[in-house]
C-alpha atoms as a PDB file:
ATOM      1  CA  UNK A   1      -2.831 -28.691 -28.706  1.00  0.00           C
ATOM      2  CA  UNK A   2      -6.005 -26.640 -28.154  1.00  0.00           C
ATOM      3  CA  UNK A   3      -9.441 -28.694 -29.211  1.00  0.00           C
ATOM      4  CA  UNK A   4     -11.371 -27.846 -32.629  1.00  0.00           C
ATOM      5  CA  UNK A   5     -14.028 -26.733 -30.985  1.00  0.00           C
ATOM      6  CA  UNK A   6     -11.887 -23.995 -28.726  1.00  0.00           C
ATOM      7  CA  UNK A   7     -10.573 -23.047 -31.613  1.00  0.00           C
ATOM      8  CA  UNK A   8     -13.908 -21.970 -33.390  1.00  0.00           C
ATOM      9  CA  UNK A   9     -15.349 -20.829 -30.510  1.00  0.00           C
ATOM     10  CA  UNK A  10     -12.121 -18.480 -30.296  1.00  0.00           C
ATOM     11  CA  UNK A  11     -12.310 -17.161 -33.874  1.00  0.00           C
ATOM     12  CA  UNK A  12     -16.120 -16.546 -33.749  1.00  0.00           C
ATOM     13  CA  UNK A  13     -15.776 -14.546 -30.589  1.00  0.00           C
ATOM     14  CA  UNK A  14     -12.885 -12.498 -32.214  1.00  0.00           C
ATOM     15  CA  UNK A  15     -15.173 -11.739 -35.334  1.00  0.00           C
ATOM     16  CA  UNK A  16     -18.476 -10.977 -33.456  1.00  0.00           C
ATOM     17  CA  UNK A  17     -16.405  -8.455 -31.253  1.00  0.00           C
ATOM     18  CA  UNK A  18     -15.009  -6.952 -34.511  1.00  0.00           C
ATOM     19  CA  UNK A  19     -11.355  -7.970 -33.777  1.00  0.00           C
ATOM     20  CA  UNK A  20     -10.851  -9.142 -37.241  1.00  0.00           C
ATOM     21  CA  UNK A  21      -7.100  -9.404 -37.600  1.00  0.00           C
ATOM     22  CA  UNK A  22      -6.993 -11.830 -34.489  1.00  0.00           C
ATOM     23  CA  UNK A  23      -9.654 -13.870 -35.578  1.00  0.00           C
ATOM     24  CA  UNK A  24      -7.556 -14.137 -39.236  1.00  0.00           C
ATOM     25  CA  UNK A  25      -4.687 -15.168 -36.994  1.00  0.00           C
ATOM     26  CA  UNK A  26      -6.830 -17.732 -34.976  1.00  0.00           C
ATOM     27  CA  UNK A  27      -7.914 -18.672 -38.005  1.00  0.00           C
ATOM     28  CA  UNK A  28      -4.790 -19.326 -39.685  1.00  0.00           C
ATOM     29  CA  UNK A  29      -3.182 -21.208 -37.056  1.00  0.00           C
ATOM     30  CA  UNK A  30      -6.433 -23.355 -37.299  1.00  0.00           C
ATOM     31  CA  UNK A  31      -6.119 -23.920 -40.724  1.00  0.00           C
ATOM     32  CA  UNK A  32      -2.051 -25.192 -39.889  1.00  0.00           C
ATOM     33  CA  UNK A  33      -3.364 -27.673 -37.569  1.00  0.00           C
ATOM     34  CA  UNK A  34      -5.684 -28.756 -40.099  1.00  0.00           C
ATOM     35  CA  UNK A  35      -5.464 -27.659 -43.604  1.00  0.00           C
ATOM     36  CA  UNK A  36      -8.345 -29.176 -44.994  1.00  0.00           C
ATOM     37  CA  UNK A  37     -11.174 -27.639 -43.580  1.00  0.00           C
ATOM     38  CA  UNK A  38     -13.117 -25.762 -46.637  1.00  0.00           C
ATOM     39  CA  UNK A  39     -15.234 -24.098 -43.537  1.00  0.00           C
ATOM     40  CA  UNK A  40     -12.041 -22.315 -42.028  1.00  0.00           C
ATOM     41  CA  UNK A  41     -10.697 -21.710 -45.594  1.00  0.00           C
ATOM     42  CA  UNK A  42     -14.479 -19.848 -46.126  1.00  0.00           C
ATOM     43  CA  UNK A  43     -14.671 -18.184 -42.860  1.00  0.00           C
ATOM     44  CA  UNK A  44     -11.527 -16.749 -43.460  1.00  0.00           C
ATOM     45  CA  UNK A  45     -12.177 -15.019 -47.177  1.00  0.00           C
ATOM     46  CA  UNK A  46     -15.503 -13.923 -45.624  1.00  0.00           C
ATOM     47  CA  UNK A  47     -13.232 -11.885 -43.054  1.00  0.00           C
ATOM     48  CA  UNK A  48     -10.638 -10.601 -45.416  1.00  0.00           C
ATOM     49  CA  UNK A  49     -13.851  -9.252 -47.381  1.00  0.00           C
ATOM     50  CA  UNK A  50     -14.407  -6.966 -44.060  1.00  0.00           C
ATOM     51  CA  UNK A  51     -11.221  -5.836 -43.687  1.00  0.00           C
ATOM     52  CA  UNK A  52     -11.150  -5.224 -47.492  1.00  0.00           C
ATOM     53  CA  UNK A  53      -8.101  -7.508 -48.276  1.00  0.00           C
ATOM     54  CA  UNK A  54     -10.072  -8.963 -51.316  1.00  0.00           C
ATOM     55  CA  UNK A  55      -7.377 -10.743 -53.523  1.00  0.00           C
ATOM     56  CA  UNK A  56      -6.639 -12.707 -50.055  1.00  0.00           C
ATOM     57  CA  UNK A  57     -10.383 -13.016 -49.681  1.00  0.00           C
ATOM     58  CA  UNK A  58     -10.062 -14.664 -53.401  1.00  0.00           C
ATOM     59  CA  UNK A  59      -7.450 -17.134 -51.973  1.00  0.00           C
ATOM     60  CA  UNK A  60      -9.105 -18.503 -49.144  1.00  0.00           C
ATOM     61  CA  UNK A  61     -12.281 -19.030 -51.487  1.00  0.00           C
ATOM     62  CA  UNK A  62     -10.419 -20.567 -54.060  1.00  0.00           C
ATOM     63  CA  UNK A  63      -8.757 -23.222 -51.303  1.00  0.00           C
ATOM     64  CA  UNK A  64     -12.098 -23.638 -50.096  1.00  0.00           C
ATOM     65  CA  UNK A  65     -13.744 -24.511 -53.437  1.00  0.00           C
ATOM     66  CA  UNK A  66     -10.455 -26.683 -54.135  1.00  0.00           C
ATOM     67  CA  UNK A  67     -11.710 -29.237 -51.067  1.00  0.00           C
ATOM     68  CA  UNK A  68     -15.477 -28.520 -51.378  1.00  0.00           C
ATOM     69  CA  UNK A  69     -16.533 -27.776 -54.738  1.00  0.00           C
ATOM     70  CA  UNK A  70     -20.169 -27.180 -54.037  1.00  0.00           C
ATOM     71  CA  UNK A  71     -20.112 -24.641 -51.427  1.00  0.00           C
ATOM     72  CA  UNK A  72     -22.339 -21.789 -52.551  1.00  0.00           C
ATOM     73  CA  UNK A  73     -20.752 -19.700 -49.498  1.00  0.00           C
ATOM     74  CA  UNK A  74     -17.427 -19.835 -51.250  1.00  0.00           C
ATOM     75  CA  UNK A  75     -18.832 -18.400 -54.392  1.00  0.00           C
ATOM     76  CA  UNK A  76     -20.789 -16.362 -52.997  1.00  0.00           C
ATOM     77  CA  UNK A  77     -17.509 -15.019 -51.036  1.00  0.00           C
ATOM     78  CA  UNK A  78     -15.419 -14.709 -54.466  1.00  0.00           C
ATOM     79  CA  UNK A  79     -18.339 -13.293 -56.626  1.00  0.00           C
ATOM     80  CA  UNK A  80     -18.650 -10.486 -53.505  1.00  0.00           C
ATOM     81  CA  UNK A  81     -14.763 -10.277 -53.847  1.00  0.00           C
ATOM     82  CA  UNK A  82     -14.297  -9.982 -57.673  1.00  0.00           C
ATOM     83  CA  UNK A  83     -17.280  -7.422 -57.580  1.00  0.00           C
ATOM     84  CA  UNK A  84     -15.351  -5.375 -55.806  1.00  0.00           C
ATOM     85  CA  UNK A  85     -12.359  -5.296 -57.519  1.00  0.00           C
ATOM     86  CA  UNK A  86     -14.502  -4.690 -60.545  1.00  0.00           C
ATOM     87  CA  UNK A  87     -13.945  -7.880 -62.043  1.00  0.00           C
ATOM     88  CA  UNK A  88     -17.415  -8.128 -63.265  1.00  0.00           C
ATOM     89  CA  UNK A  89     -17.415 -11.181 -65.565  1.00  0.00           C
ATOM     90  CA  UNK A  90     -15.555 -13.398 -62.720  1.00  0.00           C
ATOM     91  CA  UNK A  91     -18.427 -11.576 -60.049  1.00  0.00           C
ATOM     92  CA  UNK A  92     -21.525 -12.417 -62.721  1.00  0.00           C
ATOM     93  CA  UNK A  93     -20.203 -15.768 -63.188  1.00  0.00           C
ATOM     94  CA  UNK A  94     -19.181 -17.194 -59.205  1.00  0.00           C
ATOM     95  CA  UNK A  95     -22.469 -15.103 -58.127  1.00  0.00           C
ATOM     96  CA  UNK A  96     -24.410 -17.391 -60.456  1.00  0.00           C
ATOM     97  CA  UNK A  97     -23.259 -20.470 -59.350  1.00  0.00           C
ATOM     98  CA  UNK A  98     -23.525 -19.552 -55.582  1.00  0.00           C
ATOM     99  CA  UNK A  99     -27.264 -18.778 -56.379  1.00  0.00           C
ATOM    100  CA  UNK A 100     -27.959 -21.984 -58.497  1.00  0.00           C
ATOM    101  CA  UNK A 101     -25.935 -23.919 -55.197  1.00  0.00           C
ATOM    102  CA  UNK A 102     -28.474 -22.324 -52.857  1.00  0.00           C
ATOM    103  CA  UNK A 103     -30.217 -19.610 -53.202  1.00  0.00           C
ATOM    104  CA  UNK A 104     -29.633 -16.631 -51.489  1.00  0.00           C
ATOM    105  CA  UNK A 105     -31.397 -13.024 -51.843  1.00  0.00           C
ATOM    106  CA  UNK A 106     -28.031 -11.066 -50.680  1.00  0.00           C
ATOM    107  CA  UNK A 107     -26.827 -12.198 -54.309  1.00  0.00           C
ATOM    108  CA  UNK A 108     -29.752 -11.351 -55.957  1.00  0.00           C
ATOM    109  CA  UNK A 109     -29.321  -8.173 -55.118  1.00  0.00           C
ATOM    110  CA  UNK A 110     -25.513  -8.297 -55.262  1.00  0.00           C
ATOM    111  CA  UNK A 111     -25.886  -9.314 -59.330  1.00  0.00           C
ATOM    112  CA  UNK A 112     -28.851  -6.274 -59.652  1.00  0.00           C
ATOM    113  CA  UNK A 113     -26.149  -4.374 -58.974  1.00  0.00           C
ATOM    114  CA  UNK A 114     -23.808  -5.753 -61.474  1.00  0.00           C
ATOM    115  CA  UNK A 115     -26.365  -5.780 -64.297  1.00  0.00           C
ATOM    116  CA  UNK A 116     -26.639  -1.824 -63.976  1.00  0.00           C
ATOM    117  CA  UNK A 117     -23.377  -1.413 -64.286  1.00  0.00           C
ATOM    118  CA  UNK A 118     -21.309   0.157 -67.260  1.00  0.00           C
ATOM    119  CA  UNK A 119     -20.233  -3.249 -67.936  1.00  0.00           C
ATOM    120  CA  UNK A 120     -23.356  -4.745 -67.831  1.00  0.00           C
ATOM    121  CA  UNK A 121     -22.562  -6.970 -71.593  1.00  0.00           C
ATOM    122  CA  UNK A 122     -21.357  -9.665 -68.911  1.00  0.00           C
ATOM    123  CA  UNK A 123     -21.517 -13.028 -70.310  1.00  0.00           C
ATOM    124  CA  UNK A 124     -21.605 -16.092 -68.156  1.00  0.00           C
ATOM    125  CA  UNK A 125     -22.165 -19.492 -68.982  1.00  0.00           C
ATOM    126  CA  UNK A 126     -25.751 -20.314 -67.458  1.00  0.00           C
ATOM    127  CA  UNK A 127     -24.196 -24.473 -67.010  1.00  0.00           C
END
């Protein structure tokens, strides 16, 4: 059994060479060895939103957010997702949360967006 730490190192080399579906495989077979890792589960939805694969990108989030339910990344990573599915009142309301979590100016600028959009009666709950 390969070591945690060869296993991210493996997965991160895979996505900063652009070799996305290997590092989703790495990444799976990670997550099988041990399934509850929110990081994995959020590493991997932020590489299905590359390749575009954005209801599996809203998967991985949502198992991420099921073992660390304050993880602003994993918001962020299903607001992104839902936004571009043009689910706009899911985006406006996960983009919130990720920004009250931690602050982050890629989501301000993500929810500027939203708010000049046809659409733009969104209503969230401000919690």
């Amino acid at each position: 059994m390969m070591p945690r730490r060869l296993w991210v190192k493996l997965w991160r080399s895979y996505i900063s060479g652009g070799n996305l579906e290997e590092a989703i495989e790495h990444l799976t077979e990670a997550i099988l060895l041990n399934c509850t890792s929110a990081i994995m589960y959020g590493t991997k939805a932020s590489v299905y939103i590359k390749m575009k694969k954005l209801n599996a990108a809203i998967r991985d989030a949502n198992a991420a957010l099921e073992i660390n339910p304050d993880s602003a990344k994993d918001y962020k990573s299903r607001g992104i997702a839902h936004s571009m599915l043009g689910n706009w009142e899911e985006a406006a309301k996960d983009l919130h949360l990720a920004s009250k979590l931690d602050f982050d100016e890629e989501i301000s600028v993500i929810l500027r967006r939203l708010n000049l959009h046809p659409a733009r009666n969104i209503v969230y709950d401000q919690m």
